[in-house]
C-alpha atoms as a PDB file:
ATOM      1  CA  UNK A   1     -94.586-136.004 107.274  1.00  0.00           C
ATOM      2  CA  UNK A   2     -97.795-137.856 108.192  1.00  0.00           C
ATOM      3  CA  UNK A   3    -100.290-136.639 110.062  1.00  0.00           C
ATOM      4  CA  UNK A   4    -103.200-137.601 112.437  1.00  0.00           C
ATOM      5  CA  UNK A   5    -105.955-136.161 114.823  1.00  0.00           C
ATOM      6  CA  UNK A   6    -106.654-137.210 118.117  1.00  0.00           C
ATOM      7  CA  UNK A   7    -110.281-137.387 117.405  1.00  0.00           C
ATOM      8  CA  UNK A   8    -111.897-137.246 114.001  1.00  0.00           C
ATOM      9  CA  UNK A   9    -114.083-134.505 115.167  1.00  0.00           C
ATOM     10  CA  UNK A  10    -110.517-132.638 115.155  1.00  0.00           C
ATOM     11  CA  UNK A  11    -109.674-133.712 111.743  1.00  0.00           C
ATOM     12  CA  UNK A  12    -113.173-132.507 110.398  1.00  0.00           C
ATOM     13  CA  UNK A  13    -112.345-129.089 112.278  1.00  0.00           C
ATOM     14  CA  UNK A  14    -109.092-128.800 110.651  1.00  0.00           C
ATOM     15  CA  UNK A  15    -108.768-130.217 107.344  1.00  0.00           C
ATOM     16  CA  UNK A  16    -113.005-128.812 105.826  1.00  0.00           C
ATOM     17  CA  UNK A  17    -112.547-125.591 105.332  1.00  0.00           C
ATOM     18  CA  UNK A  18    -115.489-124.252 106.430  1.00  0.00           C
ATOM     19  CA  UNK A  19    -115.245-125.805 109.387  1.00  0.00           C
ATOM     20  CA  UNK A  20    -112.275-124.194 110.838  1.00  0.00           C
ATOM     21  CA  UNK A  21    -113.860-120.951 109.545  1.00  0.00           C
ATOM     22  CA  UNK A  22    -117.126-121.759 111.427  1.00  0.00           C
ATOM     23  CA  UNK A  23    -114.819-122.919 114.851  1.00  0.00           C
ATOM     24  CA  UNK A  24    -111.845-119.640 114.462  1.00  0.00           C
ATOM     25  CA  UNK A  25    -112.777-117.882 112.046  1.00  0.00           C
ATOM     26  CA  UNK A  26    -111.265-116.934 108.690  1.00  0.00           C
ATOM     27  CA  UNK A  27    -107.817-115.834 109.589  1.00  0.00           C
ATOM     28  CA  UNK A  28    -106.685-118.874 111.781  1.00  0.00           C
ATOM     29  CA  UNK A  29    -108.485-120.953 109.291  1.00  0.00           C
ATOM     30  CA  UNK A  30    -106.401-120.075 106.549  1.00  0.00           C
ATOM     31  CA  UNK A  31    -103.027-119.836 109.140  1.00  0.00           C
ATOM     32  CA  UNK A  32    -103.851-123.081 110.166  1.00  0.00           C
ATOM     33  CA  UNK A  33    -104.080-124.643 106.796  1.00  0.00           C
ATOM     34  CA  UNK A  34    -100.464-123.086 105.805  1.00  0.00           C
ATOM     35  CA  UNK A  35     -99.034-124.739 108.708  1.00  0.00           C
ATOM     36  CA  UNK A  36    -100.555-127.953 108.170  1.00  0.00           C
ATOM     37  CA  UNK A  37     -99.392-128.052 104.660  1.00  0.00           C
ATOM     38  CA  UNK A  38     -96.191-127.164 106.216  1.00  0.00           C
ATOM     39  CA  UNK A  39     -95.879-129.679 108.183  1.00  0.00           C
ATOM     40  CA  UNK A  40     -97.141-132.637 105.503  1.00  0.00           C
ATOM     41  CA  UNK A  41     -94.285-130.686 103.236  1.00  0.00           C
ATOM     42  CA  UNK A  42     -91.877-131.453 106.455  1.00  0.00           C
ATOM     43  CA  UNK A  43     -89.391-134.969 105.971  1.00  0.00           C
ATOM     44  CA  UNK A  44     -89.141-134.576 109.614  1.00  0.00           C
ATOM     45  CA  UNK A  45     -89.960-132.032 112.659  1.00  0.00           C
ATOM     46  CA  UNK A  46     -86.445-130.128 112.511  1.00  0.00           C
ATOM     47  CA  UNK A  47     -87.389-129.131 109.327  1.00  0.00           C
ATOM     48  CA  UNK A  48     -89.771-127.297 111.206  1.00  0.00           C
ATOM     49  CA  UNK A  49     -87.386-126.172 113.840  1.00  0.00           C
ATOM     50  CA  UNK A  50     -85.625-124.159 110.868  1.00  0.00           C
ATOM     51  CA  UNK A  51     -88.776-122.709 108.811  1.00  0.00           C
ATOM     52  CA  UNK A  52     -90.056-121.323 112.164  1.00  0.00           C
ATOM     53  CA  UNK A  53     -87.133-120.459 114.283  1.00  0.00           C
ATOM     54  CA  UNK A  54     -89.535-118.778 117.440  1.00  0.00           C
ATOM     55  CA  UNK A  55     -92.707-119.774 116.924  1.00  0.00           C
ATOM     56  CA  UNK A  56     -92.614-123.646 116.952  1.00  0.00           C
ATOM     57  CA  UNK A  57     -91.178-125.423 120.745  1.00  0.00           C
ATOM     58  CA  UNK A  58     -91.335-128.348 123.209  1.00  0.00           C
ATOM     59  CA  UNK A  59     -94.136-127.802 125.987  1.00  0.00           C
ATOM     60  CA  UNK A  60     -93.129-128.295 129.640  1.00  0.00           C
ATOM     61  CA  UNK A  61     -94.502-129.774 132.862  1.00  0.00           C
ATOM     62  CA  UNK A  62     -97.703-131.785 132.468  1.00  0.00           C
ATOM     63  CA  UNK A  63     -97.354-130.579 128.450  1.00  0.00           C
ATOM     64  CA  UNK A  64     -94.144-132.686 128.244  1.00  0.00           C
ATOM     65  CA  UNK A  65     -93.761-134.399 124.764  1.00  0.00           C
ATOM     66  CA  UNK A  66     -95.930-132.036 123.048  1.00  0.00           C
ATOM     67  CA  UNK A  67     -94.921-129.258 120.830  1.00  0.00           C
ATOM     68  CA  UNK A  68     -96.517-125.979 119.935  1.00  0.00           C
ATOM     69  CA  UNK A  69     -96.751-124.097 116.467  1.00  0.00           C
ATOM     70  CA  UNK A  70     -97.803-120.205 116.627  1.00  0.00           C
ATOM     71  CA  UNK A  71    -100.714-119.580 114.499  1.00  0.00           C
ATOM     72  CA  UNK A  72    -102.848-116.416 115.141  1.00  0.00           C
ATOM     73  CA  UNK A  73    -102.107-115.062 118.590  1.00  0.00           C
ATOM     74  CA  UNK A  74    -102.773-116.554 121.051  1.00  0.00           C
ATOM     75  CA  UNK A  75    -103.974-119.592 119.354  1.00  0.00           C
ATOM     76  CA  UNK A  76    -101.495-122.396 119.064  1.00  0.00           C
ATOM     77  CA  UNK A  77    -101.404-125.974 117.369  1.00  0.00           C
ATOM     78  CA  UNK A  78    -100.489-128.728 119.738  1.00  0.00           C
ATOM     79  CA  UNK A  79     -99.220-131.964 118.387  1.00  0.00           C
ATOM     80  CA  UNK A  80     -97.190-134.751 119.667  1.00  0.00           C
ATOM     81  CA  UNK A  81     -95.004-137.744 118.219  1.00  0.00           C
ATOM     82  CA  UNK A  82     -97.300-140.519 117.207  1.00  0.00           C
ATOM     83  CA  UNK A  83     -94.170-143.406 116.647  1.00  0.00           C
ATOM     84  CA  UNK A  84     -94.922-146.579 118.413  1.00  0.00           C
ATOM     85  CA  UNK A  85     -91.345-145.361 120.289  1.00  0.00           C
ATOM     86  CA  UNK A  86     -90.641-141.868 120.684  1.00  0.00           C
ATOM     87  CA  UNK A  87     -87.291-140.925 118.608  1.00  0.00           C
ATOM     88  CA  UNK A  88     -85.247-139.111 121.651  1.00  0.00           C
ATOM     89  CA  UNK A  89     -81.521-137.717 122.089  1.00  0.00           C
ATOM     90  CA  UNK A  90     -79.493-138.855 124.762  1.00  0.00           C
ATOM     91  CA  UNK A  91     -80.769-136.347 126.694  1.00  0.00           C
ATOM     92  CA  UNK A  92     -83.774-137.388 126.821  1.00  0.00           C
ATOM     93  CA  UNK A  93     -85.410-134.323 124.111  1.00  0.00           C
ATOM     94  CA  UNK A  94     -87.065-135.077 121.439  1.00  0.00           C
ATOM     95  CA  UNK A  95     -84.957-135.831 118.709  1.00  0.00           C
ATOM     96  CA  UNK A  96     -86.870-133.854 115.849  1.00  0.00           C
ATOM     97  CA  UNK A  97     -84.877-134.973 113.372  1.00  0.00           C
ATOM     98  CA  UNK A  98     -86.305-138.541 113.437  1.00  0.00           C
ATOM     99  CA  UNK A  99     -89.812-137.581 113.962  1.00  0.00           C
ATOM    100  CA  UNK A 100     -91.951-137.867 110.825  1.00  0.00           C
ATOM    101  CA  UNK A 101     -95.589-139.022 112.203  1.00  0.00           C
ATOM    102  CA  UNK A 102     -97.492-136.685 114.258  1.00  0.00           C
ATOM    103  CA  UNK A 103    -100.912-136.730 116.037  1.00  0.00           C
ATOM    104  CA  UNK A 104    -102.573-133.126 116.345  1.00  0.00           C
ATOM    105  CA  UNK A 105    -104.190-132.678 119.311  1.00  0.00           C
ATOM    106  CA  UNK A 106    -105.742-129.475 119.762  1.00  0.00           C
ATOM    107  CA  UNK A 107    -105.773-125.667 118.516  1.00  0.00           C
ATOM    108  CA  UNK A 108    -105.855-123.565 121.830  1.00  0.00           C
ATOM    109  CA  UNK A 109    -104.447-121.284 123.598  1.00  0.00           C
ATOM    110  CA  UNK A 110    -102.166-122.691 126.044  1.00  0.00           C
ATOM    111  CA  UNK A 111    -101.530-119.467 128.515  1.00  0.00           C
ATOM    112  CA  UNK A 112    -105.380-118.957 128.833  1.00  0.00           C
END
């Protein structure tokens, strides 16, 4: 799957090393590494769905169209779909399955 960063500050934090140590320390550093070689591994986002039944879901209210990956509790990765269209099922979810470029747009905790 591809991947970008909504800022390249972001992508600095995430993808040096000792950055991410420096910004969460050494745990979530290396979690967050894992899941970001997860998801370039990924074809698509359902592959996801199935490697981390649980910890990896659709945001609601003003989070709609993002998703959330568990990393070191609380802290979660926050991405979105970064198509020019957004794939969705006639339901109007995401339809994972057809999702293969995201944009990464923050580690945080989103209950705090």
């Amino acid at each position: 799957m591809e991947i970008e960063f909504r800022t390249s500050k972001l992508a600095k934090q995430c993808n040096i090393h000792k950055n991410a140590v420096r910004k969460w320390g050494p745990q979530l550093a290396d979690k967050l590494r894992r899941r970001l070689d997860d998801l370039v591994a990924a074809e698509n986002l359902e592959d996801m769905r199935t490697a981390f039944p649980g910890r990896y879901h659709e945001l609601k209210g003003d989070r709609a169209g993002q998703l959330s990956l568990d990393l070191e509790h609380p802290q979660r990765l926050l991405f979105e779909p970064a198509h020019d269209v957004t794939p969705l099922r006639p339901d109007g979810g995401l339809d994972r399955s057809h999702i293969t470029k995201i944009r990464i747009l923050a580690v945080e905790d989103t209950h705090g």
